[in-house]
N, C-alpha and C. Protein backbone atom coordinates (compact mmCIF):
# COMPACT_ATOMS: atom_id res chain seq x y z
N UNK A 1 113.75 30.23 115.58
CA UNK A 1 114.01 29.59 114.31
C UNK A 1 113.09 28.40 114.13
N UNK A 2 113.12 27.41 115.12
CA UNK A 2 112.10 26.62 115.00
C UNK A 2 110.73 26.52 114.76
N UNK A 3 109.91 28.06 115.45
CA UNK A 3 108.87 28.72 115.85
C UNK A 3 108.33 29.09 113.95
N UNK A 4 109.40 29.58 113.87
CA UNK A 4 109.19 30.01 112.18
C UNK A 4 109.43 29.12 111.21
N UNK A 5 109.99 27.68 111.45
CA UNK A 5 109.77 26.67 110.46
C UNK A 5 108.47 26.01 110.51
N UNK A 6 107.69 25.57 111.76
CA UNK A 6 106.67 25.75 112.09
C UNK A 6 105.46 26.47 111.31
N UNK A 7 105.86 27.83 111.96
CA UNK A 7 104.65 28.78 111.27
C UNK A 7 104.67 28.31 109.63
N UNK A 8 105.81 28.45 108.93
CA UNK A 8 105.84 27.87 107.92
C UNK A 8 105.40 27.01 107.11
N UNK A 9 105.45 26.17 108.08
CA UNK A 9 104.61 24.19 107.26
C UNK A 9 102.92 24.91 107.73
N UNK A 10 102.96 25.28 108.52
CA UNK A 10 101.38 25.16 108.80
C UNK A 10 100.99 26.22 107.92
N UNK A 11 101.35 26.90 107.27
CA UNK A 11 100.73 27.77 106.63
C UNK A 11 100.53 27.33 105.22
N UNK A 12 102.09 26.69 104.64
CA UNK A 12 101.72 25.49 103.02
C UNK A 12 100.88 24.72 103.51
N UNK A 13 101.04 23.54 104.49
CA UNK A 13 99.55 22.63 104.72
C UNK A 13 98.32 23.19 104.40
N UNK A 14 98.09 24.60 105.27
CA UNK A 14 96.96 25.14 105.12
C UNK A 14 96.29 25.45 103.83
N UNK A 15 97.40 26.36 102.53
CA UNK A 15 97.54 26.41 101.44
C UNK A 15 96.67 24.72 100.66
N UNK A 16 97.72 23.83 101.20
CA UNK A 16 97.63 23.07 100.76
C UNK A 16 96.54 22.10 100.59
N UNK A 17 95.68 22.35 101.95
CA UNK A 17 94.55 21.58 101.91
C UNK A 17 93.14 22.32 101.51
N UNK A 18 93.53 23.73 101.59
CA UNK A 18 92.76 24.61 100.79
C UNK A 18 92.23 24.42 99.31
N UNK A 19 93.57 24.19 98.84
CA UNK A 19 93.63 23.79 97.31
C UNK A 19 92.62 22.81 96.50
N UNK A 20 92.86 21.63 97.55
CA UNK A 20 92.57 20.41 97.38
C UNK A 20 91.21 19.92 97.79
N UNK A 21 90.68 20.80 98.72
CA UNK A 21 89.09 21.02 98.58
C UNK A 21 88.06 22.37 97.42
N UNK A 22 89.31 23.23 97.11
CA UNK A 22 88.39 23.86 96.33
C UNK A 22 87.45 23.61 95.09
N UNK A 23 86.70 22.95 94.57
CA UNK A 23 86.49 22.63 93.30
C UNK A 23 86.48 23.02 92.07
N UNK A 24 86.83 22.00 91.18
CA UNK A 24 87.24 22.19 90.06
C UNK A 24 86.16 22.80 88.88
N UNK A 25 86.67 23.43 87.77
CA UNK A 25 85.52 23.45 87.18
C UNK A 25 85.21 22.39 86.00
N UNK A 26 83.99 21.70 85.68
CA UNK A 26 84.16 20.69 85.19
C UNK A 26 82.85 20.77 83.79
N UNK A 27 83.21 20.70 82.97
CA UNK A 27 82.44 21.25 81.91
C UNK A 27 80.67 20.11 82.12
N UNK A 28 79.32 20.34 81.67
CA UNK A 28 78.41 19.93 81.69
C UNK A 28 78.24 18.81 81.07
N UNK A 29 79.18 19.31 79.63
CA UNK A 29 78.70 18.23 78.28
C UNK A 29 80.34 17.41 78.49
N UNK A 30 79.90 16.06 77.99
CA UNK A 30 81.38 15.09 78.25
C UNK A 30 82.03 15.33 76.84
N UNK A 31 80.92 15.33 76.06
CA UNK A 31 81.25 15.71 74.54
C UNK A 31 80.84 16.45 73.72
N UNK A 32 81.21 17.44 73.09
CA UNK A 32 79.95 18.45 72.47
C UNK A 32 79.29 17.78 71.76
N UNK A 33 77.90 18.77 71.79
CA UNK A 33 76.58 18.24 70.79
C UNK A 33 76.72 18.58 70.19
N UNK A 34 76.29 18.40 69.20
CA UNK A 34 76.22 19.08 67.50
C UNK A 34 75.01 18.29 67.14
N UNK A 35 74.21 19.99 66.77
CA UNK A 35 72.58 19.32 66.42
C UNK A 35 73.21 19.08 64.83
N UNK A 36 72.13 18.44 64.36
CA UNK A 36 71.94 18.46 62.66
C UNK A 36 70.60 18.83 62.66
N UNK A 37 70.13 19.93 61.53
CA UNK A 37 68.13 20.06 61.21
C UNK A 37 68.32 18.63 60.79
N UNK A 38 67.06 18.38 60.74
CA UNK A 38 66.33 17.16 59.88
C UNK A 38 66.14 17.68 58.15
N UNK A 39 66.34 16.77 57.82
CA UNK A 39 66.30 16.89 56.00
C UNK A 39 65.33 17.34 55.79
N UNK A 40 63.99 17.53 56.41
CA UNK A 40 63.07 18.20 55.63
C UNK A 40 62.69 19.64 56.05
N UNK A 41 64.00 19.89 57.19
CA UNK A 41 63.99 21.54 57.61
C UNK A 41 64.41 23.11 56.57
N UNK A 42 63.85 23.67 55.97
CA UNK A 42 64.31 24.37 55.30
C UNK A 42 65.79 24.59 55.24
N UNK A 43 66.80 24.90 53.74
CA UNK A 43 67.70 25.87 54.55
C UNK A 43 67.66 26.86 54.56
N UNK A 44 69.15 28.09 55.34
CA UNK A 44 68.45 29.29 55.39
C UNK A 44 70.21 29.51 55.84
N UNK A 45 70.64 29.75 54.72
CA UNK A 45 72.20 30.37 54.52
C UNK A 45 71.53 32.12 55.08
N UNK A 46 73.28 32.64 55.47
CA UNK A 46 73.29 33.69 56.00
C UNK A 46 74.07 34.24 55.00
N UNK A 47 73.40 34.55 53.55
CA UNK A 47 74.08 35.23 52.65
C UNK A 47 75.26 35.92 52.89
N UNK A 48 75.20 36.83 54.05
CA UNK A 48 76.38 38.09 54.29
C UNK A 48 77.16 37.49 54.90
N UNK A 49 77.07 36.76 55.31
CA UNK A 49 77.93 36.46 56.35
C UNK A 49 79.05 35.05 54.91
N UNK A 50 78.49 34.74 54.18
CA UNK A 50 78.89 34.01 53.22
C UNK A 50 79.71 34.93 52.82
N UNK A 51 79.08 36.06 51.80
CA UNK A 51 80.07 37.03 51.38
C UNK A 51 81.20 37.50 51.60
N UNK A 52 81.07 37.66 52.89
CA UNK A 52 82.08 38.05 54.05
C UNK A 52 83.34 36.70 54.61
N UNK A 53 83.05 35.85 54.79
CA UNK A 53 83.67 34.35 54.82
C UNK A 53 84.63 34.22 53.30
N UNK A 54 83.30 34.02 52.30
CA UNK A 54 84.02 33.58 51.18
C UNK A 54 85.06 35.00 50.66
N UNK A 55 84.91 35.72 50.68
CA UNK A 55 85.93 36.92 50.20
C UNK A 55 87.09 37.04 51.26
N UNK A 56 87.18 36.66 52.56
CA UNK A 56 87.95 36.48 53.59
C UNK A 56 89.34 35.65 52.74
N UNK A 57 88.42 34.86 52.38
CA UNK A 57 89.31 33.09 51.63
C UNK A 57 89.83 33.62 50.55
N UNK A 58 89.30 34.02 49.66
CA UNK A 58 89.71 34.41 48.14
C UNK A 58 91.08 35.80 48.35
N UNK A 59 90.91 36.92 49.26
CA UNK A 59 92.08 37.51 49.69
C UNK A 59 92.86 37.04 50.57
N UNK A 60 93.03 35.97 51.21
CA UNK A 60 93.66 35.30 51.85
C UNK A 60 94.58 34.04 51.07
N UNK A 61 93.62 33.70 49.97
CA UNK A 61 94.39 32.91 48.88
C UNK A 61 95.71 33.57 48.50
N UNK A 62 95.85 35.31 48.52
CA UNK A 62 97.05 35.88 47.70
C UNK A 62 96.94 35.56 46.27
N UNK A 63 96.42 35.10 45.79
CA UNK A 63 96.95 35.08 44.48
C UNK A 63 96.37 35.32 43.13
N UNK A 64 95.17 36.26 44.14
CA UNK A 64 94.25 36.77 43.15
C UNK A 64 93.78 38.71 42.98
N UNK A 65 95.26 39.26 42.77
CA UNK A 65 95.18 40.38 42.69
C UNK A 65 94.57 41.41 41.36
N UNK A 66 93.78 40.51 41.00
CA UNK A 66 93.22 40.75 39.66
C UNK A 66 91.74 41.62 39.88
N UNK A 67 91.48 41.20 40.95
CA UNK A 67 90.01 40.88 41.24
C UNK A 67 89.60 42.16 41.56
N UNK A 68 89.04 43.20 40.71
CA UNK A 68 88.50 44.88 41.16
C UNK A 68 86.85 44.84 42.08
N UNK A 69 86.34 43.91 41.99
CA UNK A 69 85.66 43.74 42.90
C UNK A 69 84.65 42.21 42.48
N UNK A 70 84.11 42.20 44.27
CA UNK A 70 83.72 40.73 44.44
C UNK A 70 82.17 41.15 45.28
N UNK A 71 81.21 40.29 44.79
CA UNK A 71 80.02 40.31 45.43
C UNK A 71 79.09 39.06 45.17
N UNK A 72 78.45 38.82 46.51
CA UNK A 72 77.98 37.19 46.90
C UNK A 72 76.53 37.68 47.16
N UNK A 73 75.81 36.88 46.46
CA UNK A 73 74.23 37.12 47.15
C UNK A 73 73.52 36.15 47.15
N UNK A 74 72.43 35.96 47.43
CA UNK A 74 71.68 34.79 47.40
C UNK A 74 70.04 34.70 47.93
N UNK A 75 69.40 33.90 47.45
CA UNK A 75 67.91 33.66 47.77
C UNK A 75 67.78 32.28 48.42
N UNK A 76 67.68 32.34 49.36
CA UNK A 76 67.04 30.97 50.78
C UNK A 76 65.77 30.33 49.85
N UNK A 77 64.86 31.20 49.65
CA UNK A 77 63.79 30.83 48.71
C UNK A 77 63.60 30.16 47.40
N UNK A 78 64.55 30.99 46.61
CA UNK A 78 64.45 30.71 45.14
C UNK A 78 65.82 29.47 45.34
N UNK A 79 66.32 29.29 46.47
CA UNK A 79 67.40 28.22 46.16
C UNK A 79 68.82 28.61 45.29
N UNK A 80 69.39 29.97 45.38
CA UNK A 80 70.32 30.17 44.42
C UNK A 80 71.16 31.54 44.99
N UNK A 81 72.46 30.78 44.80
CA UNK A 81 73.44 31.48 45.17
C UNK A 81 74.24 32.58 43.65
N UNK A 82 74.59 33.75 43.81
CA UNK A 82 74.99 34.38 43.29
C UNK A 82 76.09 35.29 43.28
N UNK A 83 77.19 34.91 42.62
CA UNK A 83 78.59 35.28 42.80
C UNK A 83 79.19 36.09 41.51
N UNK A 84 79.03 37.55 42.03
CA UNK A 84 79.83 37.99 40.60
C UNK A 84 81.08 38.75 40.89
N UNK A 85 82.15 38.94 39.31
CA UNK A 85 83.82 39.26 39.59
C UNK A 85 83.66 40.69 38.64
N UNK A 86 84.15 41.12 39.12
CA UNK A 86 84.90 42.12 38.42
C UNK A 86 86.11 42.21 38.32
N UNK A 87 87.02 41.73 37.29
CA UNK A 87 88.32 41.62 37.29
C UNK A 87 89.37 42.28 35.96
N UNK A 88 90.56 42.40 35.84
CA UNK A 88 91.06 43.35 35.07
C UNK A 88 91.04 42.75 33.92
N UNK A 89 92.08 43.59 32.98
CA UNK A 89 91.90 43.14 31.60
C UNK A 89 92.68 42.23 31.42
N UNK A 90 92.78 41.13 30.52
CA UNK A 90 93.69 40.13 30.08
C UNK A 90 94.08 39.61 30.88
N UNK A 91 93.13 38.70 31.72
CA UNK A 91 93.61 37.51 32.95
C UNK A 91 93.43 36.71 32.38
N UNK A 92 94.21 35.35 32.23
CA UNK A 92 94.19 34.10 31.66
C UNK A 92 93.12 33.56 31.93
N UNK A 93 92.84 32.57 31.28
CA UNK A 93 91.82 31.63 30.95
C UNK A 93 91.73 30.50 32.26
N UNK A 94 93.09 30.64 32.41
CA UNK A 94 93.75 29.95 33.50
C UNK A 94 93.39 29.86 35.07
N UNK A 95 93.60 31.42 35.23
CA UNK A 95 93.47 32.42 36.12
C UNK A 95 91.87 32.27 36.52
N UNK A 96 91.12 32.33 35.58
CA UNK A 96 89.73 32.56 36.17
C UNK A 96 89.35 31.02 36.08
N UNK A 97 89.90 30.29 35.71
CA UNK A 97 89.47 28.97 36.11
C UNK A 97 89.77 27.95 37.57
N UNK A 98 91.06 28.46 38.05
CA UNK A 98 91.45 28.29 39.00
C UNK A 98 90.52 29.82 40.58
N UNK A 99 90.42 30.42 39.72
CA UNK A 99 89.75 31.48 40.76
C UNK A 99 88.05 30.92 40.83
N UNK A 100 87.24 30.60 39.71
CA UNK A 100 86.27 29.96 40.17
C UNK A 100 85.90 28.62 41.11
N UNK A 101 87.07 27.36 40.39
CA UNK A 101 86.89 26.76 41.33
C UNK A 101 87.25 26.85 42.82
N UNK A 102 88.02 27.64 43.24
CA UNK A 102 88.62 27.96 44.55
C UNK A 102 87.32 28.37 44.85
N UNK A 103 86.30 29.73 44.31
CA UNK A 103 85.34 29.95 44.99
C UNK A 103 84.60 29.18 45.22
N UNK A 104 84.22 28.15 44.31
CA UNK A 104 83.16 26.93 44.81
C UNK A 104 83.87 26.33 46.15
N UNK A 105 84.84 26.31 46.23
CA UNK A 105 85.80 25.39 47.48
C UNK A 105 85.30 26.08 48.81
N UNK A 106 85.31 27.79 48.22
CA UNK A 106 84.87 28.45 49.39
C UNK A 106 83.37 28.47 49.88
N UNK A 107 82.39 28.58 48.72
CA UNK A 107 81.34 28.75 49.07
C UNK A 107 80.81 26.97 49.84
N UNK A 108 81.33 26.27 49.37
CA UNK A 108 80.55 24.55 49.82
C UNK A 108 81.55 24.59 51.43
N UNK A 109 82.64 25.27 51.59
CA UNK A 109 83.12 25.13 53.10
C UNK A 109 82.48 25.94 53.83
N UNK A 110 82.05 27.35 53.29
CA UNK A 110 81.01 28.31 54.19
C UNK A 110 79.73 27.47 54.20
N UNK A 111 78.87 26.95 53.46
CA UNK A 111 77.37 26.47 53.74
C UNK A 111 77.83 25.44 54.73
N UNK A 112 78.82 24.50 54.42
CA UNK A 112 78.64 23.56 55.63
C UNK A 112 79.20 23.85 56.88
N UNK A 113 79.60 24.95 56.99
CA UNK A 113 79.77 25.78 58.39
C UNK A 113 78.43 25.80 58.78
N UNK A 114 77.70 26.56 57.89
CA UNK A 114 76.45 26.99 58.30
C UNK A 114 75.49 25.96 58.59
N UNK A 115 75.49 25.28 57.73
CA UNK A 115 74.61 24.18 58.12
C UNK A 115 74.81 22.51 57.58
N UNK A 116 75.64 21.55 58.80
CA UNK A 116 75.95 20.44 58.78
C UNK A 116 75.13 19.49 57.88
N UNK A 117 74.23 19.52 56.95
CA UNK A 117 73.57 18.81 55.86
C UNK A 117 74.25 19.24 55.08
N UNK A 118 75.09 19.80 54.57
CA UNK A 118 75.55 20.36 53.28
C UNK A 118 77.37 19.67 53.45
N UNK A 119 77.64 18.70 52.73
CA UNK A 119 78.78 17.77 52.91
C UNK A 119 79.63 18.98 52.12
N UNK A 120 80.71 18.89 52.81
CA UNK A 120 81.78 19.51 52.91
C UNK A 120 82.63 18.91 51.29
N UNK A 121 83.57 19.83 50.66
CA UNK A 121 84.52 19.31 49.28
C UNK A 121 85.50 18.62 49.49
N UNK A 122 85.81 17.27 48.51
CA UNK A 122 86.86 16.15 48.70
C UNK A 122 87.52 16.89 47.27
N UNK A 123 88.85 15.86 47.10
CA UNK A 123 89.60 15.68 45.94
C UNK A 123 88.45 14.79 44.50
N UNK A 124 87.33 14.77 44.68
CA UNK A 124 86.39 13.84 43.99
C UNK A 124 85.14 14.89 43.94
N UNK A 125 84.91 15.78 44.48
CA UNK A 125 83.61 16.38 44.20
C UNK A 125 83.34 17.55 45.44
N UNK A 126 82.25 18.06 45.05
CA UNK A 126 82.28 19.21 45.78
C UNK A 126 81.43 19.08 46.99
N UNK A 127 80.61 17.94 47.11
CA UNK A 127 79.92 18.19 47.98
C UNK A 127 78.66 18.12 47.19
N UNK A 128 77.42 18.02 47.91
CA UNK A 128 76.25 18.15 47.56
C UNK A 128 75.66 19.54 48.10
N UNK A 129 76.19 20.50 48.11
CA UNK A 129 75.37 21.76 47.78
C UNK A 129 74.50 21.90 46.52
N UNK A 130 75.14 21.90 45.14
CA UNK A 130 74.60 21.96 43.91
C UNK A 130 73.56 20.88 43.45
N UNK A 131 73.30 20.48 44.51
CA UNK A 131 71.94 19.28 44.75
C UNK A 131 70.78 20.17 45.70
N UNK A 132 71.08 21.02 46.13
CA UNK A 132 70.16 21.83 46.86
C UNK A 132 70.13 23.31 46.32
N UNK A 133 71.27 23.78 46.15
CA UNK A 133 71.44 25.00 45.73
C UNK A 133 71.81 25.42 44.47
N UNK A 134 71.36 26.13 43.42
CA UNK A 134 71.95 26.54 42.30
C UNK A 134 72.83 27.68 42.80
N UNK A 135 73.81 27.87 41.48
CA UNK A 135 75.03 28.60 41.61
C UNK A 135 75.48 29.59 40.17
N UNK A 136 75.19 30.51 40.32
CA UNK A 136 75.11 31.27 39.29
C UNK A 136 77.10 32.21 39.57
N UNK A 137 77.77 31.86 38.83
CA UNK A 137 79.39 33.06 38.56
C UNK A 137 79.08 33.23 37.59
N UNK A 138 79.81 34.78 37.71
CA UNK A 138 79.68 35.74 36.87
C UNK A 138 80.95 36.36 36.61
N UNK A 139 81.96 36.33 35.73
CA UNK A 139 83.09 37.28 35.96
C UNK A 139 83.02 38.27 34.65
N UNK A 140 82.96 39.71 35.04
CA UNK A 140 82.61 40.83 34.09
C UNK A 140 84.47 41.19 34.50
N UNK A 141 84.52 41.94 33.09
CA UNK A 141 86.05 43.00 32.94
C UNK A 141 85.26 44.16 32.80
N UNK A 142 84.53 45.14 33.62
CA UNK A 142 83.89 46.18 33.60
C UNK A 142 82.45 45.94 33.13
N UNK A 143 82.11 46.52 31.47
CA UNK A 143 80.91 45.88 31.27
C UNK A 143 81.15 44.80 30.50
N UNK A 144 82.26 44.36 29.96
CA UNK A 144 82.43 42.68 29.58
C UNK A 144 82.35 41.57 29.80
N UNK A 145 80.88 40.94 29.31
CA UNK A 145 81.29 39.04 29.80
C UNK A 145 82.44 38.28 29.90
N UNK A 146 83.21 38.41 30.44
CA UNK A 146 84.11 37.40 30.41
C UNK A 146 84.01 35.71 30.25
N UNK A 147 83.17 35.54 31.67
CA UNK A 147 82.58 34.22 31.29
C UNK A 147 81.47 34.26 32.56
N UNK A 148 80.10 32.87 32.27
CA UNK A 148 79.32 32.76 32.94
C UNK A 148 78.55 31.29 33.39
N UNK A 149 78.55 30.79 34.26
CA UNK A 149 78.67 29.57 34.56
C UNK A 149 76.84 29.42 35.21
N UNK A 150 76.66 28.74 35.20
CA UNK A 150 74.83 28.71 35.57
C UNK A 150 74.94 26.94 36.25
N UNK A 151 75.37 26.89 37.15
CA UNK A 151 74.86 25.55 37.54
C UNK A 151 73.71 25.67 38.02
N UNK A 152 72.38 24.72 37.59
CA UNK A 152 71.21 24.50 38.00
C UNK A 152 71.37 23.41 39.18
N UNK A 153 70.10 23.96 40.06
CA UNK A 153 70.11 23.37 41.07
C UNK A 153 70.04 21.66 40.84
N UNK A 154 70.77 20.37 41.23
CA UNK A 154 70.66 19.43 40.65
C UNK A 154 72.17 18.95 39.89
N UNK A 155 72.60 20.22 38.93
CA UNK A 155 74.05 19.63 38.42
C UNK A 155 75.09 19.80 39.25
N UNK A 156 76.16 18.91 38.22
CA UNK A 156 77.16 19.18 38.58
C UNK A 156 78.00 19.74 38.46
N UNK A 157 78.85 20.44 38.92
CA UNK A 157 80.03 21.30 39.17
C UNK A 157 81.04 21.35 38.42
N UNK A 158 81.04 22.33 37.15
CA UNK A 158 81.77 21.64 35.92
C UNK A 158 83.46 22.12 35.90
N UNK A 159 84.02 22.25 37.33
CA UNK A 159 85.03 22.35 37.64
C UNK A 159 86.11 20.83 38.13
N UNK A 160 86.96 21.02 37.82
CA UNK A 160 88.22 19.87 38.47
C UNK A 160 88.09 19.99 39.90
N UNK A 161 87.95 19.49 40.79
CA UNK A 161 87.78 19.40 42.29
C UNK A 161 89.30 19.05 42.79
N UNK A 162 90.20 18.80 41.70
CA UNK A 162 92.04 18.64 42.36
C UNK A 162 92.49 19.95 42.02
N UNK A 163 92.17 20.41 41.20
CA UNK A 163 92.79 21.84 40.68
C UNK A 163 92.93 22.36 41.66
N UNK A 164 94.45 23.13 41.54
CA UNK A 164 94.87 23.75 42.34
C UNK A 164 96.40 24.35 41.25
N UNK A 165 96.46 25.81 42.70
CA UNK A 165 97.26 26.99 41.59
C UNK A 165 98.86 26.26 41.21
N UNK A 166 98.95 25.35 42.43
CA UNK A 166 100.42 23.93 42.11
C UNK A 166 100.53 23.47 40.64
N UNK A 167 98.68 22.70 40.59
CA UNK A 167 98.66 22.02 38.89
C UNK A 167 99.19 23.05 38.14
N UNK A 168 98.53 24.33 38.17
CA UNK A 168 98.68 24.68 36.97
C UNK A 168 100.05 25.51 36.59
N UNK A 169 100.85 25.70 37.78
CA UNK A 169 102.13 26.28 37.38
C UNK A 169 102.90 25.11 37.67
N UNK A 170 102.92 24.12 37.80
CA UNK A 170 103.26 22.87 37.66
C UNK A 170 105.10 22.47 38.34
């Protein structure tokens, strides 16, 4: 009995001092880096991957079952983003006003994913994308204009930046 309380301790000790020399793993960086380009580095959005992001958000919103189809494109070059809707008949005025600005919400949170020069949207403004990037929406009811918004690269964002689907069903 003794023999085996014995064997016992010496085997947790052993455990134990095992433990306590093995090393730990201890990460390289104390804090992550996060590069920024320099301002005079081109940008160079990953259109699809935008598309794919921002339509993630907009069906994830729920509350836009209107929408018969959605497509995002864009030119790195020409500086201009391009967003068009296809949506049903007789959606409020409402409806597509609150659905555009949500997409701007989406598209200025995808670029500054992509690339940390592009300030992220407050309750006051959207960000300075539309200082770098023009922004062309488009919402068609099949072959019908519905409506068409052309921000040039430079303006501003002729949406409410508080709006939200709360305001408007109040």
């Amino acid at each position: 009995m003794k023999i085996n309380k014995i064997l016992l301790f010496t085997i947790m000790l052993q455990v134990l001092i095992l433990n306590a020399c093995k090393p730990s793993y201890k990460s390289p960086l104390e804090s992550p880096a996060v590069t920024k380009a320099s301002e005079d580095t081109p940008y160079k959005f990953d259109f699809e991957q935008m598309e794919e992001d921002v339509g993630t958000d907009i069906q994830s919103a729920g509350i836009y079952g209107f929408i018969n189809d959605f497509n995002l494109t864009g030119d790195n070059d020409a500086q201009k983003i391009i967003v068009n809707f296809d949506i049903e008949d007789n959606v409020s005025d409402s409806a597509i006003e609150i659905l555009l600005t949500d997409t701007m919400r989406f598209i200025v949170d995808e670029a500054n994913t992509q690339d940390f020069r592009i300030d992220g949207y407050t309750n006051e403004d959207f960000g300075n994308l539309c200082n770098i990037f023009g922004v062309n929406l488009i919402v068609k009811s099949g072959d019908k204009l519905i409506t068409e918004y052309n921000i040039e690269k430079g303006d501003s964002v002729p949406f409410d930046p508080t709006l939200t689907i709360e305001n408007i069903t109040g």
